[in-house]
Protein backbone atom coordinates (compact mmCIF):
# COMPACT_ATOMS: atom_id res chain seq x y z
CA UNK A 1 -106.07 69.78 -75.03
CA UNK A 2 -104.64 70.10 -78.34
CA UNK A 3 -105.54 66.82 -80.63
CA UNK A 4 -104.82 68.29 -84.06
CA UNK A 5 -102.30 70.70 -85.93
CA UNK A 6 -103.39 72.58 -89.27
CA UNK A 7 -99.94 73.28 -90.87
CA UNK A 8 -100.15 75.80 -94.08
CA UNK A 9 -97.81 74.09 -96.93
CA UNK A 10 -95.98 76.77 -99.41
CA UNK A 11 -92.95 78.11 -97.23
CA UNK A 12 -94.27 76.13 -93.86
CA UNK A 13 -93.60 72.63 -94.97
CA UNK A 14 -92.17 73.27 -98.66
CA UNK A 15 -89.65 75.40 -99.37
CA UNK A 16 -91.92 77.25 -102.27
CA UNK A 17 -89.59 80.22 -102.58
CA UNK A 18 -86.43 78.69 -102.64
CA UNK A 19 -88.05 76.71 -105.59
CA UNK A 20 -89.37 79.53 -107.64
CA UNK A 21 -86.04 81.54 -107.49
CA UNK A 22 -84.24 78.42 -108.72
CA UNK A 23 -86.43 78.05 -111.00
CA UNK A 24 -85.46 82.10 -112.40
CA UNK A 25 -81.89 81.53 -111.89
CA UNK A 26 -82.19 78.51 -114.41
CA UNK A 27 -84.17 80.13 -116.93
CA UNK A 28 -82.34 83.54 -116.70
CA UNK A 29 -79.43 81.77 -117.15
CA UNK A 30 -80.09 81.23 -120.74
CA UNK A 31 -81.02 85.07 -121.54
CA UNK A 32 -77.23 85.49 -120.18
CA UNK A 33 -75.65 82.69 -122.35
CA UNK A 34 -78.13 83.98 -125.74
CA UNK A 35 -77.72 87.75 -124.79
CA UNK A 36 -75.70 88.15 -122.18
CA UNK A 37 -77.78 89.77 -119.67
CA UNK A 38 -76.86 89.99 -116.08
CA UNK A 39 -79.09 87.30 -115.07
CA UNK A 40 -80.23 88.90 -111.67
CA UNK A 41 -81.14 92.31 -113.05
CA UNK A 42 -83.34 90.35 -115.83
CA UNK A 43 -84.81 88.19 -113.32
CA UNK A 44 -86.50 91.34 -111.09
CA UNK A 45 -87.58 92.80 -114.72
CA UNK A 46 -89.79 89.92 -115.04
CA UNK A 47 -90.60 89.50 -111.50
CA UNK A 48 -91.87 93.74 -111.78
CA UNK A 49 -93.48 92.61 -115.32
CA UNK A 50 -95.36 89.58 -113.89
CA UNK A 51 -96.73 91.42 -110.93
CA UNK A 52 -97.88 94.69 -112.97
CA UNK A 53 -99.67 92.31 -115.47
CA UNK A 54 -101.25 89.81 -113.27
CA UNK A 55 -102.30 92.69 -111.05
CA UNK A 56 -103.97 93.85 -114.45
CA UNK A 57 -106.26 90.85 -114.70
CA UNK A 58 -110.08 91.14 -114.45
CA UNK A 59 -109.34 87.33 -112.49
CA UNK A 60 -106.99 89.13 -109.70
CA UNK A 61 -108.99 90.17 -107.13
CA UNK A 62 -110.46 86.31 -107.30
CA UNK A 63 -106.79 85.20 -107.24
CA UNK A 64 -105.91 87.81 -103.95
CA UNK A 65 -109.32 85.94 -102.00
CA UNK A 66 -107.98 82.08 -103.37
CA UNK A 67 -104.24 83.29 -102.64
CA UNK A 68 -102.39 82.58 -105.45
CA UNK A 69 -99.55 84.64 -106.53
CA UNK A 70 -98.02 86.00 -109.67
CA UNK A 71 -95.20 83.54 -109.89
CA UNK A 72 -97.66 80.57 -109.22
CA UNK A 73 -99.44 81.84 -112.28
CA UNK A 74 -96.06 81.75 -114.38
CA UNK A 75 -96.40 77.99 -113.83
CA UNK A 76 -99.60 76.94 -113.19
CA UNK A 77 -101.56 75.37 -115.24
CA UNK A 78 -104.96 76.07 -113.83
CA UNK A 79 -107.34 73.20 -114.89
CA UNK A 80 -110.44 74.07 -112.06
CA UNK A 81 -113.58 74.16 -113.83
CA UNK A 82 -115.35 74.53 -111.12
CA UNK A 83 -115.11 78.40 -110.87
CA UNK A 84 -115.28 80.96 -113.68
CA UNK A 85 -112.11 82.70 -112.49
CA UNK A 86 -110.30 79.46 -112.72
CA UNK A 87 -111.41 79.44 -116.56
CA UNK A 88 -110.89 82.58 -117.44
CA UNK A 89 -107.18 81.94 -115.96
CA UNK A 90 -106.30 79.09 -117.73
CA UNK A 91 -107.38 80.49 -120.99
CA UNK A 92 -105.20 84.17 -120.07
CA UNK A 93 -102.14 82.23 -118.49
CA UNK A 94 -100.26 81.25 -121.53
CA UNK A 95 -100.08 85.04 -122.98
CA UNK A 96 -99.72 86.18 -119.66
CA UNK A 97 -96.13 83.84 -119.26
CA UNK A 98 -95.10 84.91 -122.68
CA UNK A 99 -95.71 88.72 -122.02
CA UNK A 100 -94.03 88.45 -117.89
CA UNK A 101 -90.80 87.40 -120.16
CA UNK A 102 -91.06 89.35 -123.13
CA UNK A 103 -91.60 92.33 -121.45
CA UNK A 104 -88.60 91.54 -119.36
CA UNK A 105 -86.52 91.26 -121.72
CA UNK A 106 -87.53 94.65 -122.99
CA UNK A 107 -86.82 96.30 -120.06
CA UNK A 108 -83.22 94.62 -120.64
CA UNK A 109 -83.39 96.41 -124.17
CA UNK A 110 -84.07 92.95 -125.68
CA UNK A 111 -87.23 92.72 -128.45
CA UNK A 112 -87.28 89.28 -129.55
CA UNK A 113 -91.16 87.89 -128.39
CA UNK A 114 -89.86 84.23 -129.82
CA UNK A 115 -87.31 84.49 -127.07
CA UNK A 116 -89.62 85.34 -124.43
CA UNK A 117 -92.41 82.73 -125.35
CA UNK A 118 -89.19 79.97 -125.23
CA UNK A 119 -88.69 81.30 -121.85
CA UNK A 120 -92.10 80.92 -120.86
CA UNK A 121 -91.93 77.66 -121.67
CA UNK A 122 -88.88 76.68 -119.85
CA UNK A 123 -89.71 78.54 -116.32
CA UNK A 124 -92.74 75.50 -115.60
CA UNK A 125 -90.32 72.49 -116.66
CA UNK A 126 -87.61 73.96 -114.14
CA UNK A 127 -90.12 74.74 -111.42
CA UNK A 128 -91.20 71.08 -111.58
CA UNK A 129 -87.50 70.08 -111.69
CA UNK A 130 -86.93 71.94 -108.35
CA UNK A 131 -89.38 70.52 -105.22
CA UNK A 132 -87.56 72.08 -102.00
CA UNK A 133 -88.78 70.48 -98.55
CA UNK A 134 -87.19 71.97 -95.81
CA UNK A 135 -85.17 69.44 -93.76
CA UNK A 136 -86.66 69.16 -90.67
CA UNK A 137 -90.38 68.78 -92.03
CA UNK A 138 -90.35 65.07 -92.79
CA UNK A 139 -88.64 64.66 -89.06
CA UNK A 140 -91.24 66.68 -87.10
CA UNK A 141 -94.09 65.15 -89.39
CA UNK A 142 -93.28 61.80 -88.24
CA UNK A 143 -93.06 62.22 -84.50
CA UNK A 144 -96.21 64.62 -84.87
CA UNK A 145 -98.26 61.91 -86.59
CA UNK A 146 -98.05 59.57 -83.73
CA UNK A 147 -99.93 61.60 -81.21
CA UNK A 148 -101.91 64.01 -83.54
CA UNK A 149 -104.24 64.10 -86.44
CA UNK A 150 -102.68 66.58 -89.22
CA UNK A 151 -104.58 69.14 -91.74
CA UNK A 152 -102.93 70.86 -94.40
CA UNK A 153 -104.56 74.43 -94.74
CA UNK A 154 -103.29 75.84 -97.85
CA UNK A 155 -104.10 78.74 -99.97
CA UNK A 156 -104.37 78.45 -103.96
CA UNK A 157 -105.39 76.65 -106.85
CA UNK A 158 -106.33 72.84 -106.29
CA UNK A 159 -104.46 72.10 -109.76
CA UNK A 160 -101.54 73.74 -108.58
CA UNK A 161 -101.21 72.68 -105.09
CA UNK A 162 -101.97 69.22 -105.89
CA UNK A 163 -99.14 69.41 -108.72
CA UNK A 164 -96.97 70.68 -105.76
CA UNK A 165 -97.97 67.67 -103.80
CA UNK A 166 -97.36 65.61 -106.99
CA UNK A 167 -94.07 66.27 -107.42
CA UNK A 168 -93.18 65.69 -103.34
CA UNK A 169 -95.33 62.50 -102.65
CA UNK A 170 -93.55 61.45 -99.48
CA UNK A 171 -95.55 64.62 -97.93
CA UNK A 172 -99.28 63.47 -98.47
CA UNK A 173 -99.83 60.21 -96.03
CA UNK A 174 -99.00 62.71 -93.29
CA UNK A 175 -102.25 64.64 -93.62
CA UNK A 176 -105.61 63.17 -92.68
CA UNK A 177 -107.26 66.21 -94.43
CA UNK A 178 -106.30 68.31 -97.21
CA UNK A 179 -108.20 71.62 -97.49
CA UNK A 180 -107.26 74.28 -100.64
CA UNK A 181 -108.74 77.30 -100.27
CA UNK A 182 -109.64 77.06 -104.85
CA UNK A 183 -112.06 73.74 -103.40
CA UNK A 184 -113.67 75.77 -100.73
CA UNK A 185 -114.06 79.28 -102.57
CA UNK A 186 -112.60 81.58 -100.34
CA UNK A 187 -108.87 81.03 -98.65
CA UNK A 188 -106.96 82.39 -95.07
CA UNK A 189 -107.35 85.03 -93.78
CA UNK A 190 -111.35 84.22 -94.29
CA UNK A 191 -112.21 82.52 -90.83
CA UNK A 192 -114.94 80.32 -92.82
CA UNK A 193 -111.92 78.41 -94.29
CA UNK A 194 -110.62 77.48 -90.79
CA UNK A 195 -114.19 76.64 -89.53
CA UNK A 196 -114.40 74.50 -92.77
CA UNK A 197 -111.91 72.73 -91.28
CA UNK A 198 -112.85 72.45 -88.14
CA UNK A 199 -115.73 70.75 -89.48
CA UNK A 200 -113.60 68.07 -91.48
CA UNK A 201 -111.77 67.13 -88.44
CA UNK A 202 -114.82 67.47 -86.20
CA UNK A 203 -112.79 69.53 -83.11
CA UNK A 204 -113.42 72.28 -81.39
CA UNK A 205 -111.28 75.53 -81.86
CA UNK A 206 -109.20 75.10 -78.18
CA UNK A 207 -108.60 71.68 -79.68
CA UNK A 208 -106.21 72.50 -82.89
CA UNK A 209 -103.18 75.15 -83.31
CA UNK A 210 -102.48 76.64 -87.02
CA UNK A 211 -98.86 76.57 -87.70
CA UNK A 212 -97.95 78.75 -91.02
CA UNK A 213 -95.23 81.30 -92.17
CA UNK A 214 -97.39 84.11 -93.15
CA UNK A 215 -98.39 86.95 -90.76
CA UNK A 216 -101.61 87.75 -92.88
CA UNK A 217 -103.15 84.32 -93.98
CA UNK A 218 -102.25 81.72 -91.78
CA UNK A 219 -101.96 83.90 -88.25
CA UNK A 220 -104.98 86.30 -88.90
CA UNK A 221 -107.03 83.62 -89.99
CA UNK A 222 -106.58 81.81 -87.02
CA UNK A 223 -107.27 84.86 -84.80
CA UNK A 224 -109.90 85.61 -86.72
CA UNK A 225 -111.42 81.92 -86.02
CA UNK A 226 -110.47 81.98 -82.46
CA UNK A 227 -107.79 79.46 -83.02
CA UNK A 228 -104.25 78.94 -81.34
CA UNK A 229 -101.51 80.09 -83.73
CA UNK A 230 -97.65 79.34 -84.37
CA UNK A 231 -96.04 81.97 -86.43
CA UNK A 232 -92.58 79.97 -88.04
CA UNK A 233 -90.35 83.02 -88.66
CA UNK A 234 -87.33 81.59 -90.24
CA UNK A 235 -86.00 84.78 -91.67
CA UNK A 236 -86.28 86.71 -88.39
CA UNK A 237 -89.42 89.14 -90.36
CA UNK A 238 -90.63 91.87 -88.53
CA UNK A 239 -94.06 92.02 -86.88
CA UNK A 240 -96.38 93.50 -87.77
CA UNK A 241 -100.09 94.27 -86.09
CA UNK A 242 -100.87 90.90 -86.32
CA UNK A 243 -99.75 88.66 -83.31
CA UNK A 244 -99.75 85.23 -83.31
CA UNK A 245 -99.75 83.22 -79.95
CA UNK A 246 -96.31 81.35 -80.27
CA UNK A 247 -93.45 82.65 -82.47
CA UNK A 248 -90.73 80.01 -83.65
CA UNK A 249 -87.80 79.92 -85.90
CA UNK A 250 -87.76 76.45 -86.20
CA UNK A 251 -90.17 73.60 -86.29
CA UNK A 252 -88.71 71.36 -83.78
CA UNK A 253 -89.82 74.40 -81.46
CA UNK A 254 -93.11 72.90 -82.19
CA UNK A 255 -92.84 70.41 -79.61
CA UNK A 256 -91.88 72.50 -76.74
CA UNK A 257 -95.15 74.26 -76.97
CA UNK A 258 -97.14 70.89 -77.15
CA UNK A 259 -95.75 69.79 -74.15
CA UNK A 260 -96.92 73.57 -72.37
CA UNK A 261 -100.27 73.16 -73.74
CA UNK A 262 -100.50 69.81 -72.54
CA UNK A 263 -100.02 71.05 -68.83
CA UNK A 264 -102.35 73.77 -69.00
């Protein structure tokens, strides 16, 4: 009998990468009106830039276990003391912005640093500007929260995610937990993360399902914990080796398997 539902948040509930890439189009957008760049090309330069120097980082195999990704760290502010790695990003982050841009605009034959450091600046004030929730999730949440107790599982840094949550408020009531992975010191796929959890809600693993878009976080995890799992594939993604028990497109889909569990 199913009595709670762990839903991951960035691109399960919010629509985090609809959010970053407006956030690019907006700041690109004045590279093309100071230099006129073709704002798409210059956006992928500093998407290739920010992943070659974050990868660089002493801090990134920390940031691969907490799960938090270069454009997160374009934005983030990263004010955990409570770990060394979260430190040693917050002091790195700000050159780190500046270089993701100014190296972009390199590649785009463009040396002005000034420039890149005013972009920097500008990417975190649109990504705050621009909090997608996909439609449905406020719908499903409220029908859900009648008969279930909610958890939101998500990977990253507690600054960060709790800035996400921030800046969508209407989302937090929902959850009777909140677990980040930066507060518990390892995140998904690590089944100790999911038995953390567990623990918070005080259920049994055949008594929860993990519902999250990611193949290798949310869905291993859950295997890996002996959990039920509900892969939401909105963008019809391949498989991969990883199987989740229930595959939707959609959340409302949610409810049809509730109702199978419920008879089995």
């Amino acid at each position: 009998m199913i009595k709670a539902i762990f839903f991951d948040l960035d691109d399960t509930l919010l629509w985090d990468q609809k959010s970053i890439k407006e956030a690019f189009v907006a700041t690109c957008k004045l590279a093309e009106d100071r230099y006129g760049l073709d704002p798409d090309q210059f956006e992928e330069a500093v998407r290739e830039a920010a992943r070659n120097l974050y990868s660089s980082y002493e801090f990134y195999p920390f940031t691969q276990m907490i799960g938090i990704n270069p454009f997160e760290g374009l934005w983030g502010n990263f004010l955990d003391d409570h770990h060394e790695d979260f430190k040693k990003m917050k002091d790195i982050v700000p050159a780190y912005r500046k270089n993701a841009w100014t190296t972009g605009l390199k590649t785009m034959g463009v040396d002005d640093p000034d420039f890149g450091f005013e972009l920097a600046e500008r990417f975190p004030q649109e990504r705050k500007k621009a909090p997608f929730v996909y439609e449905e999730t406020f719908q499903i949440l409220d029908t859900l929260k009648e008969n279930y107790q909610l958890l939101l599982l998500t990977n990253g840094s507690p600054d960060l995610q709790n800035t996400k949550l921030a800046i969508t408020p209407e989302l937090v009531p929902y959850f009777d937990q909140i677990v980040i992975s930066g507060d518990f010191g390892r995140g998904k796929p690590d089944a100790a993360i999911f038995e953390h959890a567990l623990s918070r809600m005080s259920f049994k693993k055949d008594e929860v399902i993990m519902v999250g878009d990611n193949l290798m976080t949310d869905i291993l995890g859950a295997n890996r914990a002996g959990i039920k799992s509900v892969w939401i594939n909105r963008h019809d993604k391949e498989r991969n080796e990883v199987s989740p028990t229930y595959e939707i497109q959609h959340l409302e889909e949610l409810f049809r398997i509730l109702e199978e569990l419920k008879v089995q």
